[in-house]
Protein backbone atom coordinates (compact mmCIF):
# COMPACT_ATOMS: atom_id res chain seq x y z
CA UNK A 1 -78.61 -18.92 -16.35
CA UNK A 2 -77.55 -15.46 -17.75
CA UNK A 3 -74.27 -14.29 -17.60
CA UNK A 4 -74.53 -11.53 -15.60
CA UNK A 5 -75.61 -14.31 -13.16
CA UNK A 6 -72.91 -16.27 -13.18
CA UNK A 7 -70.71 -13.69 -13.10
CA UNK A 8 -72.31 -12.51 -9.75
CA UNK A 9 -72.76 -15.81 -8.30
CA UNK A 10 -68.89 -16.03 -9.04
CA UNK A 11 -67.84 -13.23 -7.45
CA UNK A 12 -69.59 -13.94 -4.33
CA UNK A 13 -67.40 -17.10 -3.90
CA UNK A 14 -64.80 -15.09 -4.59
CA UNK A 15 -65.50 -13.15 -2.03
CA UNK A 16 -66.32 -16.26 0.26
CA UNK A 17 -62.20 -17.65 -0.59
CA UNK A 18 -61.23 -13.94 0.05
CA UNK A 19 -62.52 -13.81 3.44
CA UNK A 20 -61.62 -17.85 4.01
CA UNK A 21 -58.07 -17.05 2.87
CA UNK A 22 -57.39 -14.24 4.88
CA UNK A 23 -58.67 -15.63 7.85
CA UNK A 24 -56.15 -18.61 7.63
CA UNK A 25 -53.14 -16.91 6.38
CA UNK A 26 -53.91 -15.09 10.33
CA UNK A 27 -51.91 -18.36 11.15
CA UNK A 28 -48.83 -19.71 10.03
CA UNK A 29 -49.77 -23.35 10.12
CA UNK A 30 -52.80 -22.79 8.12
CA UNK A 31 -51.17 -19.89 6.13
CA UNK A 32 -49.89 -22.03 2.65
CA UNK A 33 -53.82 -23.11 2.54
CA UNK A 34 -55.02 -19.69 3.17
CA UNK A 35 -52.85 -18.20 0.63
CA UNK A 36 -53.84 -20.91 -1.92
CA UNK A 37 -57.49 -20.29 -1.21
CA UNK A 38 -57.06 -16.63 -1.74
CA UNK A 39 -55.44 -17.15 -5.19
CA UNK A 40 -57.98 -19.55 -6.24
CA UNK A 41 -60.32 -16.91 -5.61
CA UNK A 42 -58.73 -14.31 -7.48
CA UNK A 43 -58.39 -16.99 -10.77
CA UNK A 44 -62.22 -16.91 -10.33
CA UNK A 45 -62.71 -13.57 -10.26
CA UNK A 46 -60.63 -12.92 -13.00
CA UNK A 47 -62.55 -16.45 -15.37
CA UNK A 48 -65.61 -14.33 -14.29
CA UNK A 49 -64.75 -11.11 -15.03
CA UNK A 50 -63.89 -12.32 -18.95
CA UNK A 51 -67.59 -13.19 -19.44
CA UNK A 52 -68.56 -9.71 -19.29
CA UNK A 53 -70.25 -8.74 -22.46
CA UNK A 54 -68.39 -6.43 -24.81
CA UNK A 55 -65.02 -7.33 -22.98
CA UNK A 56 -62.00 -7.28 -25.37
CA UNK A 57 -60.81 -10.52 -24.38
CA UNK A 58 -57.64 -10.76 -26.23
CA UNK A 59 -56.34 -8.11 -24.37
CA UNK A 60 -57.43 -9.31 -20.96
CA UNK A 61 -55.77 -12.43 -21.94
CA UNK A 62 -52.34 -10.86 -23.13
CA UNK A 63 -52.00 -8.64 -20.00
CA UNK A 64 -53.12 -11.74 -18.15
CA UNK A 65 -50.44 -14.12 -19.34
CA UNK A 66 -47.85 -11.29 -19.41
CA UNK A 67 -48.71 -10.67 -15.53
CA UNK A 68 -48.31 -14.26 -15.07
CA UNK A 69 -44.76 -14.82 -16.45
CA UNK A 70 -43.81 -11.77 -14.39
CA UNK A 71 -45.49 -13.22 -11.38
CA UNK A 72 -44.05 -16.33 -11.17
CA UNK A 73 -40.67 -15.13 -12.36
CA UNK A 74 -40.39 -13.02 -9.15
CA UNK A 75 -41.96 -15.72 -7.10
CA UNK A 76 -39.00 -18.10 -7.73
CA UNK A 77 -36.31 -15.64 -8.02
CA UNK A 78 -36.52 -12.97 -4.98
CA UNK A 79 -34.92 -13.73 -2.11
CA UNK A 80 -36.39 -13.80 1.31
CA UNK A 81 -34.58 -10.75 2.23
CA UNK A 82 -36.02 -8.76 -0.91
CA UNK A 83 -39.60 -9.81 -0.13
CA UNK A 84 -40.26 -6.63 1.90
CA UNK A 85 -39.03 -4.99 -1.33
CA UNK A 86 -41.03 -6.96 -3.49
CA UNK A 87 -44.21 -6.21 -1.24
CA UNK A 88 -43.84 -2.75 -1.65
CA UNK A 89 -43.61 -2.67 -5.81
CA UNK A 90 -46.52 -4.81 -5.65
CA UNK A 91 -48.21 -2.16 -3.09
CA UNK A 92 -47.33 0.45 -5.79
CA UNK A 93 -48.62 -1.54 -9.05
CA UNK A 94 -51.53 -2.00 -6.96
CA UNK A 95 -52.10 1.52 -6.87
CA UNK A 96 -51.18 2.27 -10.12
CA UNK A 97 -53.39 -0.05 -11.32
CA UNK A 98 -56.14 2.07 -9.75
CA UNK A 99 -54.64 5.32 -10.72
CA UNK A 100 -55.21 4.10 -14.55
CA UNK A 101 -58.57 2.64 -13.70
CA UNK A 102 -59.61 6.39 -12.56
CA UNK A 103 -57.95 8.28 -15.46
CA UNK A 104 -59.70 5.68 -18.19
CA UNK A 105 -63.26 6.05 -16.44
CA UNK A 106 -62.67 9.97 -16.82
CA UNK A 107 -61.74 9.99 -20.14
CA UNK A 108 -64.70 7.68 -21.50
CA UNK A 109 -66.88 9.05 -19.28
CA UNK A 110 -66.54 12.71 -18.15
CA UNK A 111 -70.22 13.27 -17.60
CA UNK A 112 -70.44 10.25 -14.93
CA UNK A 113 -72.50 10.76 -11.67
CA UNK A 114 -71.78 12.15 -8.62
CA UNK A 115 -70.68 9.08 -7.15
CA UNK A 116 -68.47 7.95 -10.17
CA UNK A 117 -66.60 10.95 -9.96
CA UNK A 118 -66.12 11.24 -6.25
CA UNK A 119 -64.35 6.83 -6.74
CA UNK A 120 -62.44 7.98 -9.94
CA UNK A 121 -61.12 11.51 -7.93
CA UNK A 122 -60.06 8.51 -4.52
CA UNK A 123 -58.91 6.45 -7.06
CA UNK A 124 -56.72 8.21 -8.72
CA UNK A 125 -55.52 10.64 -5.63
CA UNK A 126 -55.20 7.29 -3.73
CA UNK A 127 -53.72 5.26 -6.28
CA UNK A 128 -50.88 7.95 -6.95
CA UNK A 129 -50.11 8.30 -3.13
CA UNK A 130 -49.78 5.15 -2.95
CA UNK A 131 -47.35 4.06 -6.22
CA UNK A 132 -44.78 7.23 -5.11
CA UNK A 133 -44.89 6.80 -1.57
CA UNK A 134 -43.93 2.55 -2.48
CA UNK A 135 -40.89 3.16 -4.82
CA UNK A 136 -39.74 5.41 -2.46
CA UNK A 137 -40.56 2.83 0.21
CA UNK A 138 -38.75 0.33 -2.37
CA UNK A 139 -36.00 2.38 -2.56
CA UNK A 140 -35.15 2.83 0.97
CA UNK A 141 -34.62 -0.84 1.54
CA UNK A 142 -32.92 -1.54 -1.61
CA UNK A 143 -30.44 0.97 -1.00
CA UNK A 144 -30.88 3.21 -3.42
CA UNK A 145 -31.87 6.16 -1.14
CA UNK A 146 -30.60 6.15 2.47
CA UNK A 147 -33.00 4.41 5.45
CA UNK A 148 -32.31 7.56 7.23
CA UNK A 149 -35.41 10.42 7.31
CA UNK A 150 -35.02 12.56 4.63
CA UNK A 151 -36.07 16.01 6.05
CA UNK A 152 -35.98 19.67 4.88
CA UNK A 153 -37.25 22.65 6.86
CA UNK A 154 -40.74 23.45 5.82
CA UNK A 155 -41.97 19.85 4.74
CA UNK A 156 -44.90 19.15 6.48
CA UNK A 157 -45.56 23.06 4.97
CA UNK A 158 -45.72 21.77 1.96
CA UNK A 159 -47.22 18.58 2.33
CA UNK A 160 -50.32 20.94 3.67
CA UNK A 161 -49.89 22.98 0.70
CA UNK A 162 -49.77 19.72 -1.83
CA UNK A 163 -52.97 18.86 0.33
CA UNK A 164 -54.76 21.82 -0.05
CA UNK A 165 -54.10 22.05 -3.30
CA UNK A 166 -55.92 18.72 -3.42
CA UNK A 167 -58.74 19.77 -1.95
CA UNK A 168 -59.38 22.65 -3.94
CA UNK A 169 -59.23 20.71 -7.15
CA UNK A 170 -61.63 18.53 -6.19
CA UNK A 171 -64.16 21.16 -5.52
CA UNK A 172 -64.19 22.33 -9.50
CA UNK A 173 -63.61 18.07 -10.25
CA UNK A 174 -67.10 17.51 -8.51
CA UNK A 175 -68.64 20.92 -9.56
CA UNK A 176 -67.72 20.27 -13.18
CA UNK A 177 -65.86 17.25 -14.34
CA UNK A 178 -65.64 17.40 -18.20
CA UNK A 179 -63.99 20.96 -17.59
CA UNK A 180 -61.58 19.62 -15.72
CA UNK A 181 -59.02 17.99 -18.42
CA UNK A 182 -55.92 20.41 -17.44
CA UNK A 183 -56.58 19.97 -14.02
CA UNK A 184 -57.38 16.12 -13.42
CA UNK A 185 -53.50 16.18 -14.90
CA UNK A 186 -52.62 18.06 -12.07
CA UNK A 187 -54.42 16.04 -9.74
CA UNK A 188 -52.38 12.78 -10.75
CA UNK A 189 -49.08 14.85 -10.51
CA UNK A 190 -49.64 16.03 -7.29
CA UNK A 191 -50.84 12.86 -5.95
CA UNK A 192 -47.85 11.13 -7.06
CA UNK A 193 -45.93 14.11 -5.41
CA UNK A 194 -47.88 13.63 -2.11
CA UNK A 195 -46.70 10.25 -2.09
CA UNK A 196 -43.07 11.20 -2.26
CA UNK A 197 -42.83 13.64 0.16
CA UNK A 198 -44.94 11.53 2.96
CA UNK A 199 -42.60 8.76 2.49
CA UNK A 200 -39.42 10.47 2.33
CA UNK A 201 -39.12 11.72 5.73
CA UNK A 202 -40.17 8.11 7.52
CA UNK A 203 -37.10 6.43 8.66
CA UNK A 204 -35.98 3.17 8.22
CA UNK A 205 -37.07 2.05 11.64
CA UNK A 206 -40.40 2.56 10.92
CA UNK A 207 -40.68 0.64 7.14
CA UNK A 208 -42.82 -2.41 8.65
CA UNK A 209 -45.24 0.47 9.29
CA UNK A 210 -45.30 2.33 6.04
CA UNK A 211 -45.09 -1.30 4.25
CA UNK A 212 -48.51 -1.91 5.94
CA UNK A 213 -50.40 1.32 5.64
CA UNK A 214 -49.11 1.43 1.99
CA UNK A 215 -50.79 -2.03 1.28
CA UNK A 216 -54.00 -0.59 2.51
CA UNK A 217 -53.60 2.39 0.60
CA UNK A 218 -53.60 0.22 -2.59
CA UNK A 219 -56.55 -2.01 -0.99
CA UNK A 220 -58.65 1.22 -0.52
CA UNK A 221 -57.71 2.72 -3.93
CA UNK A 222 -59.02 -0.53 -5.56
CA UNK A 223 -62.16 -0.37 -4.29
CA UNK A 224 -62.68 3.26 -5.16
CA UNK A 225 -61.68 1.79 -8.75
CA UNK A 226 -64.57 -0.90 -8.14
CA UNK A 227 -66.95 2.02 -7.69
CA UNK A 228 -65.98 3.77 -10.98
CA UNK A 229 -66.47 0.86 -12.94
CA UNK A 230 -68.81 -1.06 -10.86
CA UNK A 231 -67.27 -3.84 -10.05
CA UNK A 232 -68.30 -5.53 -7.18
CA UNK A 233 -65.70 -7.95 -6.90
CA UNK A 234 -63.39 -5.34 -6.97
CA UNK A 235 -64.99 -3.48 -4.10
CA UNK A 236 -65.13 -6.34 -1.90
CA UNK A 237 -60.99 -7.22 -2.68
CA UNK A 238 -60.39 -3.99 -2.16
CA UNK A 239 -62.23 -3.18 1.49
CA UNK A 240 -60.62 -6.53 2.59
CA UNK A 241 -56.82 -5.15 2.15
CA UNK A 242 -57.76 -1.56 2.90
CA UNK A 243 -59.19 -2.82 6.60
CA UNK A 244 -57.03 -5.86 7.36
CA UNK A 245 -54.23 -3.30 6.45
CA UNK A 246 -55.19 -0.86 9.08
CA UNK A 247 -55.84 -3.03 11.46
CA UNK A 248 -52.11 -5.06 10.19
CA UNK A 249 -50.88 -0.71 10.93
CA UNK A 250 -52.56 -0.30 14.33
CA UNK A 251 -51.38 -3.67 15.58
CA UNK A 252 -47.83 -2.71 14.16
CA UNK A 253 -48.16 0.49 15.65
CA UNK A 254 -48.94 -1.10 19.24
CA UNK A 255 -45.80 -2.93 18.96
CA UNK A 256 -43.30 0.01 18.62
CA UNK A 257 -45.31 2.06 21.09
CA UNK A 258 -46.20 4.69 18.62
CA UNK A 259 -49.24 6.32 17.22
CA UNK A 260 -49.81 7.05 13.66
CA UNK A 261 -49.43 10.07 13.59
CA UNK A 262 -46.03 9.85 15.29
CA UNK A 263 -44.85 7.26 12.29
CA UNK A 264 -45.88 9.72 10.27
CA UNK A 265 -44.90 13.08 10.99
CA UNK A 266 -42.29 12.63 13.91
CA UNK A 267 -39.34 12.28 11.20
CA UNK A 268 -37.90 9.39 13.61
CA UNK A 269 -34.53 8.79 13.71
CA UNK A 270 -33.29 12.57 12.47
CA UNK A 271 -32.48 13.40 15.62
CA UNK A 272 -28.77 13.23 17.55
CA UNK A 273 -27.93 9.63 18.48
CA UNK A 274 -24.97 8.90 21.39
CA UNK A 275 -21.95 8.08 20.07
CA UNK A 276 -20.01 4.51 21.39
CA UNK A 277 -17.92 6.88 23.15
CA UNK A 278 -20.55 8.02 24.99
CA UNK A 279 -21.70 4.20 26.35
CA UNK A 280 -20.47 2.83 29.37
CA UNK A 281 -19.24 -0.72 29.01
CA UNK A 282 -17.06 -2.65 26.89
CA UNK A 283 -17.88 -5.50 24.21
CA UNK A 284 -16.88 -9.01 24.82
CA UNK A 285 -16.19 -11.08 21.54
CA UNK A 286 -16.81 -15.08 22.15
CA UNK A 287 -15.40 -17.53 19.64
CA UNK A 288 -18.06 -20.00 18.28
CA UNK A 289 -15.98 -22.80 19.78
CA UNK A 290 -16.31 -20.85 23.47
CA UNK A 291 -20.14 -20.57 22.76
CA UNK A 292 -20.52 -24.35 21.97
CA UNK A 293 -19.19 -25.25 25.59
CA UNK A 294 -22.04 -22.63 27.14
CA UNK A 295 -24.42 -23.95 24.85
CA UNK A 296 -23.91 -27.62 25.84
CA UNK A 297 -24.37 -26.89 29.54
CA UNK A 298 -27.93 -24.72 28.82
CA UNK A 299 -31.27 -26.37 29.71
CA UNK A 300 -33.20 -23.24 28.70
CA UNK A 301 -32.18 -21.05 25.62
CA UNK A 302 -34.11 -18.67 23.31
CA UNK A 303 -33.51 -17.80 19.54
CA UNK A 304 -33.77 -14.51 18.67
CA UNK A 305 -33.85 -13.79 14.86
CA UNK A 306 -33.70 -10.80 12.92
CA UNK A 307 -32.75 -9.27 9.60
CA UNK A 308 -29.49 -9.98 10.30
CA UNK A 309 -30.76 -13.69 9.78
CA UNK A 310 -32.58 -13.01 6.59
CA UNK A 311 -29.48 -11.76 5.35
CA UNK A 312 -27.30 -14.47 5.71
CA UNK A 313 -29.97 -16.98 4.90
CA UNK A 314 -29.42 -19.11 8.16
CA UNK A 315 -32.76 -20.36 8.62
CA UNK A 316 -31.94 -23.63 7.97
CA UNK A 317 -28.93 -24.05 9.90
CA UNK A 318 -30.32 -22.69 12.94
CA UNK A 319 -33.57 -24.81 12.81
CA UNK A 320 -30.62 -27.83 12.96
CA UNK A 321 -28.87 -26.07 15.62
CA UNK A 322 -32.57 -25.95 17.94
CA UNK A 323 -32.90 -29.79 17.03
CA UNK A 324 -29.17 -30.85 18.32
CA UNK A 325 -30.20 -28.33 21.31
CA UNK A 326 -33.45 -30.32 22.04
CA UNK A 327 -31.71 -33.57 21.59
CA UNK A 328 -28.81 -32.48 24.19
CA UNK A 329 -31.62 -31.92 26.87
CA UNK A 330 -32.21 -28.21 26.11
CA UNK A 331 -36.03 -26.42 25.61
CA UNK A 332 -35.60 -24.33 22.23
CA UNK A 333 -38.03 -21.52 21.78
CA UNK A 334 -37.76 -18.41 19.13
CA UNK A 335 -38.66 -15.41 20.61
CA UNK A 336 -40.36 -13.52 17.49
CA UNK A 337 -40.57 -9.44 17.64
CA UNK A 338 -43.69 -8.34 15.68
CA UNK A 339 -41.51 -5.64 13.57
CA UNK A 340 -38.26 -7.64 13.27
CA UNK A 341 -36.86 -7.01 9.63
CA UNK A 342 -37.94 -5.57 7.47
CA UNK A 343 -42.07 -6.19 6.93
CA UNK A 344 -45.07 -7.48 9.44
CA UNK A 345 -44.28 -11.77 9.48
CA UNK A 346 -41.00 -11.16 8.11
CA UNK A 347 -39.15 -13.55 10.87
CA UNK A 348 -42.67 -15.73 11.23
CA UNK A 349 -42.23 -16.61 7.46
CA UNK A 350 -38.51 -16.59 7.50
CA UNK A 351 -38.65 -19.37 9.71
CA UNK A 352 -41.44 -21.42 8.37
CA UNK A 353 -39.44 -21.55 5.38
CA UNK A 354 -37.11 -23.76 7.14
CA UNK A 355 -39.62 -25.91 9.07
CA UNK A 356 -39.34 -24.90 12.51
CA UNK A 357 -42.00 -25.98 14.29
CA UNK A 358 -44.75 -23.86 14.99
CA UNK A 359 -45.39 -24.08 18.46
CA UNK A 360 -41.94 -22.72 19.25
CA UNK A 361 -42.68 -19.82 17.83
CA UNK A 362 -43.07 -17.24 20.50
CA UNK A 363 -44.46 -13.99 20.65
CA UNK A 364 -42.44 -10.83 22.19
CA UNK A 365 -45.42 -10.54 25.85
CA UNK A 366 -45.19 -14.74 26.16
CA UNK A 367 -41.44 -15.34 26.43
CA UNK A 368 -40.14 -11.67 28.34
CA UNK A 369 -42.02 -12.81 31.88
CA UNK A 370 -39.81 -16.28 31.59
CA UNK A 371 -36.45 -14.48 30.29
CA UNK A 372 -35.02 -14.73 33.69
CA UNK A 373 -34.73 -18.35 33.40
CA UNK A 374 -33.25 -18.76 30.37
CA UNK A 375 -29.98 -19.95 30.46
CA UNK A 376 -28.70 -18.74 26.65
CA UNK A 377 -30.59 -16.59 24.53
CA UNK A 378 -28.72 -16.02 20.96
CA UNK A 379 -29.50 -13.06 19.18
CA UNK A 380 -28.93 -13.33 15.40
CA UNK A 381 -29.16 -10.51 13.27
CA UNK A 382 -31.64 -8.50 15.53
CA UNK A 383 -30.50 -4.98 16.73
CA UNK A 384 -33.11 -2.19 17.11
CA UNK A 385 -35.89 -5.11 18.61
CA UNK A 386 -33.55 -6.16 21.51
CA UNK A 387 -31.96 -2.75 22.58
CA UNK A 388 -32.69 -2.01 26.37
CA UNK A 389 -31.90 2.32 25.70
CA UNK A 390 -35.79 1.35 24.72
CA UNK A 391 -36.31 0.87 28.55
CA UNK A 392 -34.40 3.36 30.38
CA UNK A 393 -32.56 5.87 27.89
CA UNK A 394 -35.32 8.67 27.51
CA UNK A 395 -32.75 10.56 24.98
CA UNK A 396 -33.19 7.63 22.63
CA UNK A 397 -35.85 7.88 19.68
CA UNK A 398 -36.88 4.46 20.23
CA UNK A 399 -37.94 5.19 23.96
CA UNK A 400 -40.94 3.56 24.90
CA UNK A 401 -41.20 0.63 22.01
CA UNK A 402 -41.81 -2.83 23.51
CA UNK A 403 -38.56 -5.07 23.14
CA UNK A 404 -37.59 -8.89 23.58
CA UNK A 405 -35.99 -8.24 26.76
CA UNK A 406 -33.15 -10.58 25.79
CA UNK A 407 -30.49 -8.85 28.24
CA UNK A 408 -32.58 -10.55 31.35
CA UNK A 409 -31.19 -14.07 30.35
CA UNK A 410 -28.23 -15.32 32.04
CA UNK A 411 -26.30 -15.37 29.15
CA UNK A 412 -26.45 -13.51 25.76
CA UNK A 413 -24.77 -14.07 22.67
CA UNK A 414 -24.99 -11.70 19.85
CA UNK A 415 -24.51 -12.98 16.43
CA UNK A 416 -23.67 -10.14 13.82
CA UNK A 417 -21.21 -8.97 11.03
CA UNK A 418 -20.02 -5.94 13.14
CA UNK A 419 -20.57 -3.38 15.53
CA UNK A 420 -22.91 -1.43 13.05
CA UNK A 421 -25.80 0.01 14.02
CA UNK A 422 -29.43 -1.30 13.02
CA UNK A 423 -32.05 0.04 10.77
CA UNK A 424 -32.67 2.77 12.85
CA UNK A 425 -29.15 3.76 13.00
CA UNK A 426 -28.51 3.74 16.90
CA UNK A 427 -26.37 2.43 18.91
CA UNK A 428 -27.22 -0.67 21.08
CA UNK A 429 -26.39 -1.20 24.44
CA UNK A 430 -27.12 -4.51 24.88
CA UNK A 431 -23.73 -5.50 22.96
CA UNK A 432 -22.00 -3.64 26.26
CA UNK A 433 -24.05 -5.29 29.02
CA UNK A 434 -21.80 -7.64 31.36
CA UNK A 435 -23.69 -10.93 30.35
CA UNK A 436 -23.19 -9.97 26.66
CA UNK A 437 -20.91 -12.02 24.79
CA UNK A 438 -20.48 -10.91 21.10
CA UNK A 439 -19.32 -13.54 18.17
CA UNK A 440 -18.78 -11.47 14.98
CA UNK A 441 -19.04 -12.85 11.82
CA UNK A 442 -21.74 -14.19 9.31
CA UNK A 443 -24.64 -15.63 11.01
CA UNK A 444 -24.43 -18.87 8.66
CA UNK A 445 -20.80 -19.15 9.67
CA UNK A 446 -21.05 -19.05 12.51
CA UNK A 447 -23.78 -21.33 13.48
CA UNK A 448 -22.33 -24.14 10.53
CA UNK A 449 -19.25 -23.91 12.98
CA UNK A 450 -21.12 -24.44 16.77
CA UNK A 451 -22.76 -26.95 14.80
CA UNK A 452 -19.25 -28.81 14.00
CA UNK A 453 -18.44 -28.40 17.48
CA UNK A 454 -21.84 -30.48 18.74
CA UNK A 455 -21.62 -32.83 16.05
CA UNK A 456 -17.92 -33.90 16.43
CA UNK A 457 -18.00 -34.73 20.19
């Protein structure tokens, strides 16, 4: 057998774990396999991929085992509550990696074919868009820039400008590539600009989105990299995180009521928010002692988790807290919002962590027609998900998104740090609603402490 057999026969069941492992990571019981699968797959791609003659395989070897330390490093030190972070750095390596793949195919090979040039012009326009617009994704939920839209009068000008500019260098790119040294520099700077200035004005609110859409930016720049170098393994990868990334966008999309376009250009969350003064109602604090005695009496209550959770890492603590529910009579479900924190599964993960069982998890359309009979639902750590002004305040940006309609239960108790407002900076006025009862403090607190309550009678 030749080895430019076995390297194709190899990447086909690469391919075949690819398409295995995404398929069960669609589930989260079958999601650890899937995930395993998928990286078993990659580690034969990549044992493959070195048999290709005239490889320099020291190099592939050093970048491989430097990628490694860094990989597993990160794996056992982020926190859950930096993952979104850490998804969007790897979104932007991604397409950085691509980037470098286009500007090294140019470089050895200015002459290339029609097609060649048109995959190392997507790669590297794609793969710039997409390493910008992530740091500055990154940087938004770090902290380092504010969550808030960052808008300027006359930015979507130039963001048609920075496109057209695009455009017309890759008229003289495809007319006549090995002229094009000066410019193909420009191309990569403006990219990289592009990517800036299309992230910048997205608000915090809408980060689940852009965290998707970037990951198939960096899925469809890779397999405009596989076409420069012809790499079929590379294409395949590639067209599997550019389309299950869409799809991942469109579905998020759906869930907040809002189009693409409308993530994209509407600059949400710029606009003039209601002040508490301006909200009818009054808040209600509850001790965690006061909550135990309504908790005892519920036959019917609903968790509600959200970054807030993440956070204060109280996964664990409220898994026990659904088991001493159960085992006091009580039906626990967890009412899961399909953009609560921070990225797409954030909450779905979050709580698989600490071995909740799966078939309590429940999604937002199951458990709103049965909210009325719930006797306690407890919020923790959710804010923008759970705010009615979604329902009936047409003022508020977030008019129109699908909610967990939590204030139908019969009684509500919000678990959070303060009266701030959520990611999307508004206010909420489910913390004023008369069957609200609000127990500030950390979420890991305060659960450890209802849990001392059931566990000392």
């Amino acid at each position: 057998m030749t080895a430019a057999l076995t390297i194709n026969i190899a990447y086909i069941v690469a391919s075949v774990l690819f398409i295995l492992g995404l398929k069960m990571m669609s589930r989260p019981d079958s999601a650890r396999q899937g995930n395993f699968l998928s990286a078993l797959g990659m580690a034969l791609a990549i044992a493959a991929t070195l048999l290709t003659k005239g490889l320099e395989f020291e190099w592939v070897v050093i970048g491989g085992v430097i990628g490694t330390l860094i990989g597993a490093f990160f794996a056992t030190r982020v926190q859950m509550t930096q993952m979104p972070e850490m998804v969007a750095l790897l979104n932007g390596f991604g397409g950085l990696a691509s980037l470098l793949v286009g500007w090294s195919a140019y470089h050895y090979t200015p002459q290339a074919g029609i097609l060649t040039t048109s995959a190392t012009f997507l790669s590297v326009l794609i793969g710039g868009v997409t390493f910008s617009g992530s740091l500055v994704a990154w940087a938004k939920l770090h902290g380092n820039l504010p969550s808030r839209p960052l808008v300027f009068q006359g930015q979507q000008l130039l963001n048609g400008f920075l496109l057209v500019l695009i455009m017309g260098i890759a008229l003289f790119f495809l007319r006549s590539p090995a002229t094009f040294s000066p410019l193909f520099v420009a191309l990569v700077i403006l990219s990289l600009l592009l990517g800036i200035t299309s992230v910048l004005p997205i608000g915090g609110a809408d980060m689940p989105v852009v965290i998707s859409l970037l990951n198939s930016y960096s899925g469809l720049a890779a397999c405009a990299a596989g076409f420069v170098i012809l790499n079929n393994i590379l294409i395949v990868a590639g067209a599997l995180v550019g389309a299950s990334g869409i799809i991942l966008t469109q579905i998020m999309c759906k869930a907040m009521n809002r189009s693409l376009r409308n993530v994209l250009f509407s600059g949400f969350g710029s606009v003039v928010k209601k002040t508490r003064a301006d909200k009818k109602g009054e808040v209600r604090p509850l001790s965690p002692e006061d909550a135990y005695l309504v908790l005892e009496a519920a036959r019917s209550v609903v968790i509600t988790p959200g970054y807030g959770l993440a956070v204060a890492q109280a996964q664990h603590v409220v898994r026990e807290l659904g088991e001493l529910l159960e085992k006091n009579g009580a039906e626990v479900r967890y009412a899961i919002h399909p953009v609560a924190g921070r990225m797409p599964g954030h909450m779905n993960v979050l709580l698989a962590e600490a071995n909740v069982p799966y078939d309590q998890l429940v999604e937002m359309d199951a458990v709103n027609p049965a909210m009325d009979a719930v006797d306690v639902c407890i919020v923790i750590g959710a804010n923008d998900t759970v705010n009615p002004a979604a329902l009936h305040d047409k003022t508020s940006p977030i008019y129109g998104m699908p909610i967990i309609e939590t204030f139908r239960a019969r009684t509500v108790f919000v678990i959070k740090r303060s009266m701030a407002t959520g990611f999307a900076g508004i206010e909420n006025d489910l913390f004023t609603q008369e069957n609200t009862r609000m127990i500030f403090g950390d979420a890991k607190d305060v659960v450890q402490k209802i849990l001392s309550e059931f566990k000392s009678k």
